[in-house]
N, C-alpha and C. Protein backbone atom coordinates (compact mmCIF):
# COMPACT_ATOMS: atom_id res chain seq x y z
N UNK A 1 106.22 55.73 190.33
CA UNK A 1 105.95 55.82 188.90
C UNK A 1 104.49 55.43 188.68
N UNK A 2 103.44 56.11 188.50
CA UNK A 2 102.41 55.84 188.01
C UNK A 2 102.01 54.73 186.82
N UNK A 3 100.76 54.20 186.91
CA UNK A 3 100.60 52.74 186.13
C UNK A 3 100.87 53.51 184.35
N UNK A 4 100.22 54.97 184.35
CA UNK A 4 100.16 55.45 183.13
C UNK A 4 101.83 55.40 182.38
N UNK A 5 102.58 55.86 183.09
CA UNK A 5 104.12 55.86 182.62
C UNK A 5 104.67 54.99 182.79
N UNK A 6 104.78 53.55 183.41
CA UNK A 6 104.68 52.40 183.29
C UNK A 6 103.91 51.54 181.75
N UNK A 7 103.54 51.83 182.02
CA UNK A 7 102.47 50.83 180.41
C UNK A 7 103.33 51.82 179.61
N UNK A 8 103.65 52.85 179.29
CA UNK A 8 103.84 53.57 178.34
C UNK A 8 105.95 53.20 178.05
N UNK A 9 106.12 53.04 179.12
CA UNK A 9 107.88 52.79 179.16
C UNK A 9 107.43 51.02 178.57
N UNK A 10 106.98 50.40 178.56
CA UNK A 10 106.98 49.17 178.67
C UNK A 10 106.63 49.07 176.49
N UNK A 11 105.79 49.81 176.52
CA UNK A 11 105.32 49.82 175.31
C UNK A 11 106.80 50.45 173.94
N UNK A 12 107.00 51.53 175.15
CA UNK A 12 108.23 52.15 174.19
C UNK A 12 109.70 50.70 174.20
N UNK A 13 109.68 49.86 175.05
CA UNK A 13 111.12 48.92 175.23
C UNK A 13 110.75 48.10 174.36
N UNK A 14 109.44 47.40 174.09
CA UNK A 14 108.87 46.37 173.04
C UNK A 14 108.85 47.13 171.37
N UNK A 15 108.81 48.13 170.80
CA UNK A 15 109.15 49.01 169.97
C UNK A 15 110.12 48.92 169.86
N UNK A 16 110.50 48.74 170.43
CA UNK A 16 112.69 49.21 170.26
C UNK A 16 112.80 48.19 170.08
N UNK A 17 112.84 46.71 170.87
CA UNK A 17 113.37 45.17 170.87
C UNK A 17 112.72 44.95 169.34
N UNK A 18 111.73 45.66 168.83
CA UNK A 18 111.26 44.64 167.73
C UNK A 18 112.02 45.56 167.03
N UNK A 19 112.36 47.12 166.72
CA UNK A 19 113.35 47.20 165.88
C UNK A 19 114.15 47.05 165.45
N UNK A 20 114.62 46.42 166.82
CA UNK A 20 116.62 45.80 167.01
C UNK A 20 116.61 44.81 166.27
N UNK A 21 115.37 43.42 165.79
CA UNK A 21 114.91 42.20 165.46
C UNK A 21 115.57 42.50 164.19
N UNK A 22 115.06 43.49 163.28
CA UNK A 22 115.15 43.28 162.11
C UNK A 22 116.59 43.89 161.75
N UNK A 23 117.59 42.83 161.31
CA UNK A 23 119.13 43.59 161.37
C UNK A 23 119.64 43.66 160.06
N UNK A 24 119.31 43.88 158.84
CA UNK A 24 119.56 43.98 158.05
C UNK A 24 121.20 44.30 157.70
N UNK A 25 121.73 44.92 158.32
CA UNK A 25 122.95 44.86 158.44
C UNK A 25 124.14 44.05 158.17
N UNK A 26 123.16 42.90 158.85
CA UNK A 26 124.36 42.03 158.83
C UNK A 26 124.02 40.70 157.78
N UNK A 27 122.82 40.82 157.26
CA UNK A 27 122.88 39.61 156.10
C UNK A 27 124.08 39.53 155.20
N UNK A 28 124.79 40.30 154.45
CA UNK A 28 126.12 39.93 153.85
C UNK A 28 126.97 39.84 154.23
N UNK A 29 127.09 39.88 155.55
CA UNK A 29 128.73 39.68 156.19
C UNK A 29 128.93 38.57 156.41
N UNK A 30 130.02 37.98 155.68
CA UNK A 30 130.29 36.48 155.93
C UNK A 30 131.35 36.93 157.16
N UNK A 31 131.78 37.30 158.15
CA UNK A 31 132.45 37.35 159.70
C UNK A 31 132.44 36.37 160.20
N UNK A 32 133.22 35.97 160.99
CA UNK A 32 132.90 34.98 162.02
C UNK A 32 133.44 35.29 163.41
N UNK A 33 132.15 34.81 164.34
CA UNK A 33 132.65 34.98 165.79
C UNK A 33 132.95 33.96 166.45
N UNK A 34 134.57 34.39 167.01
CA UNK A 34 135.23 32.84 167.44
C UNK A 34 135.87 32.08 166.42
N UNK A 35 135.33 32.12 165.05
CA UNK A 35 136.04 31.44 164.01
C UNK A 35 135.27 30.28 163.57
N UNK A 36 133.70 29.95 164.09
CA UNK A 36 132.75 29.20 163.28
C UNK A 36 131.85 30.23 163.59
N UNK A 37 131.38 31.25 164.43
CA UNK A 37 129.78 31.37 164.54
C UNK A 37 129.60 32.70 163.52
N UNK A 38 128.73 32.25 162.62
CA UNK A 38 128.17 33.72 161.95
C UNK A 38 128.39 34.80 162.50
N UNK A 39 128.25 36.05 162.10
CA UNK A 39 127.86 37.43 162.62
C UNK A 39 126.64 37.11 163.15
N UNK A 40 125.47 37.36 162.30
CA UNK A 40 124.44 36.87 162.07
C UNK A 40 123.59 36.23 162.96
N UNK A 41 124.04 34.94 163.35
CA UNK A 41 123.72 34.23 164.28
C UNK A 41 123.87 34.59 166.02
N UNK A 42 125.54 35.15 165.65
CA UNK A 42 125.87 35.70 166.79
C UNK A 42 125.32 37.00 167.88
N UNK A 43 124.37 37.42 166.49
CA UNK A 43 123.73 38.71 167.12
C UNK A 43 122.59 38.40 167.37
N UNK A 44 121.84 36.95 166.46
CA UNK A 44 120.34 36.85 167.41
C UNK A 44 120.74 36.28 168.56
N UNK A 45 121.50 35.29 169.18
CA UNK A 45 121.62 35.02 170.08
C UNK A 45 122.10 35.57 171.12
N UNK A 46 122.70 37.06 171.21
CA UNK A 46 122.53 38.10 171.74
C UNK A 46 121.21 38.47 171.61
N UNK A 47 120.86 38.80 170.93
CA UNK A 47 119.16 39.67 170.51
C UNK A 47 118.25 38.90 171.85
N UNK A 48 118.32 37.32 171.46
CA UNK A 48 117.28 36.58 172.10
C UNK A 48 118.10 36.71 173.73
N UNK A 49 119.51 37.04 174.70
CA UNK A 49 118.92 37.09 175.59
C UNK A 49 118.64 38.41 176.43
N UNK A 50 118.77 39.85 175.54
CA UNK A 50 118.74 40.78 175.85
C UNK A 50 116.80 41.08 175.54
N UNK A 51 115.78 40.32 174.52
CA UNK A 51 114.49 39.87 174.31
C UNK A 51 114.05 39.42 175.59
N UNK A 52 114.85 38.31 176.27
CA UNK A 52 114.13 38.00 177.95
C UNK A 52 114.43 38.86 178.65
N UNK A 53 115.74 39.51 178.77
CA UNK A 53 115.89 40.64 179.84
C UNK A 53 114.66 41.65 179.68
N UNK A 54 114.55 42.19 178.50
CA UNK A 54 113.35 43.35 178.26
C UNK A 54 111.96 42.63 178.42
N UNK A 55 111.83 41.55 178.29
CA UNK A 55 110.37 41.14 178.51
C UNK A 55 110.41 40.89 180.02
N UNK A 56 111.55 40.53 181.09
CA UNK A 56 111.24 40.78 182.08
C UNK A 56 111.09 41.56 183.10
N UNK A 57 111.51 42.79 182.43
CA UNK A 57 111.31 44.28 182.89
C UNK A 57 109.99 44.62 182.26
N UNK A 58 109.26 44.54 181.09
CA UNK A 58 107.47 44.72 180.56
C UNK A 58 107.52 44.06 181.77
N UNK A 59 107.07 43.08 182.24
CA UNK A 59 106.37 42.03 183.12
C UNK A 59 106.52 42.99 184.55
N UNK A 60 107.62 43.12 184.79
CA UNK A 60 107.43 44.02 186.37
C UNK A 60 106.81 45.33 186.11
N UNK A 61 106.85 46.10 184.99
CA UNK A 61 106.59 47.66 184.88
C UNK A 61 105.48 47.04 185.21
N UNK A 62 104.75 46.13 184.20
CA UNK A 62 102.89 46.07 183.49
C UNK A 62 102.04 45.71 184.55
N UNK A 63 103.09 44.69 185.46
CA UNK A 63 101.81 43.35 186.53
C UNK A 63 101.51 44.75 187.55
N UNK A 64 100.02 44.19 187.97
CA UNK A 64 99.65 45.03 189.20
C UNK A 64 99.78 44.74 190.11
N UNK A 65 100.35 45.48 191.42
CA UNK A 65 100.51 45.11 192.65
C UNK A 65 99.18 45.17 193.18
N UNK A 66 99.26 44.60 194.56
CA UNK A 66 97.84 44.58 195.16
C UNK A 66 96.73 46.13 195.47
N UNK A 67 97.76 47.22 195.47
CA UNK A 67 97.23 48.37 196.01
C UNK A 67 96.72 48.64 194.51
N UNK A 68 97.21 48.43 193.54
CA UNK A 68 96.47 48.50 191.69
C UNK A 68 95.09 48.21 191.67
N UNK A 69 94.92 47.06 192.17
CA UNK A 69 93.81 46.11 191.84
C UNK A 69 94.00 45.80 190.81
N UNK A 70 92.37 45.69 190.64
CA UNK A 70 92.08 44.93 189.28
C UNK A 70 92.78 46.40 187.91
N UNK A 71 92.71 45.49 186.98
CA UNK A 71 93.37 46.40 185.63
C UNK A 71 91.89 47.16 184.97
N UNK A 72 90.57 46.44 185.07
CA UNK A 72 89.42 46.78 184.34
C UNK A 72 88.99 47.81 185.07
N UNK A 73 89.61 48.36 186.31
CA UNK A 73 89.01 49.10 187.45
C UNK A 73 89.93 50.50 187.20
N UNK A 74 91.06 50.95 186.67
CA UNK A 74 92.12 51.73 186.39
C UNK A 74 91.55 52.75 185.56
N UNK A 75 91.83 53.93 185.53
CA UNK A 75 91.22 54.53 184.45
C UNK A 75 92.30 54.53 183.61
């Protein structure tokens, strides 16, 4: 996979995670998961660990391996 379609998949997963952020959806649902936890709550805390999974896939697409080099050197 080239560095160009790399940066570009990485850019498109951070787009998406920040769309998923805003959930409008679920501000009026009084639900509960389990029988105390909000909807609400229950979905950022999903959100936040599916946020590290995708930031640790940016991090492998983006970092350069040694045959990369430097990033200022890339066209």
């Amino acid at each position: 996979m080239s560095v160009r379609t790399r940066r570009w998949l990485a850019g498109v997963l951070v787009v998406l995670i920040t769309l998923l952020h805003h959930d409008g959806w679920l501000w009026d649902d009084p639900s509960l998961v389990a029988n105390f936890l909000p909807i609400g709550l229950a979905y950022h805390a999903g959100f936040s660990f599916v946020a590290s999974l995708v930031w640790a896939v940016v991090v492998y697409l983006v970092w350069p391996t040694e045959d990369e080099g430097d990033w200022g050197a890339q066209q």
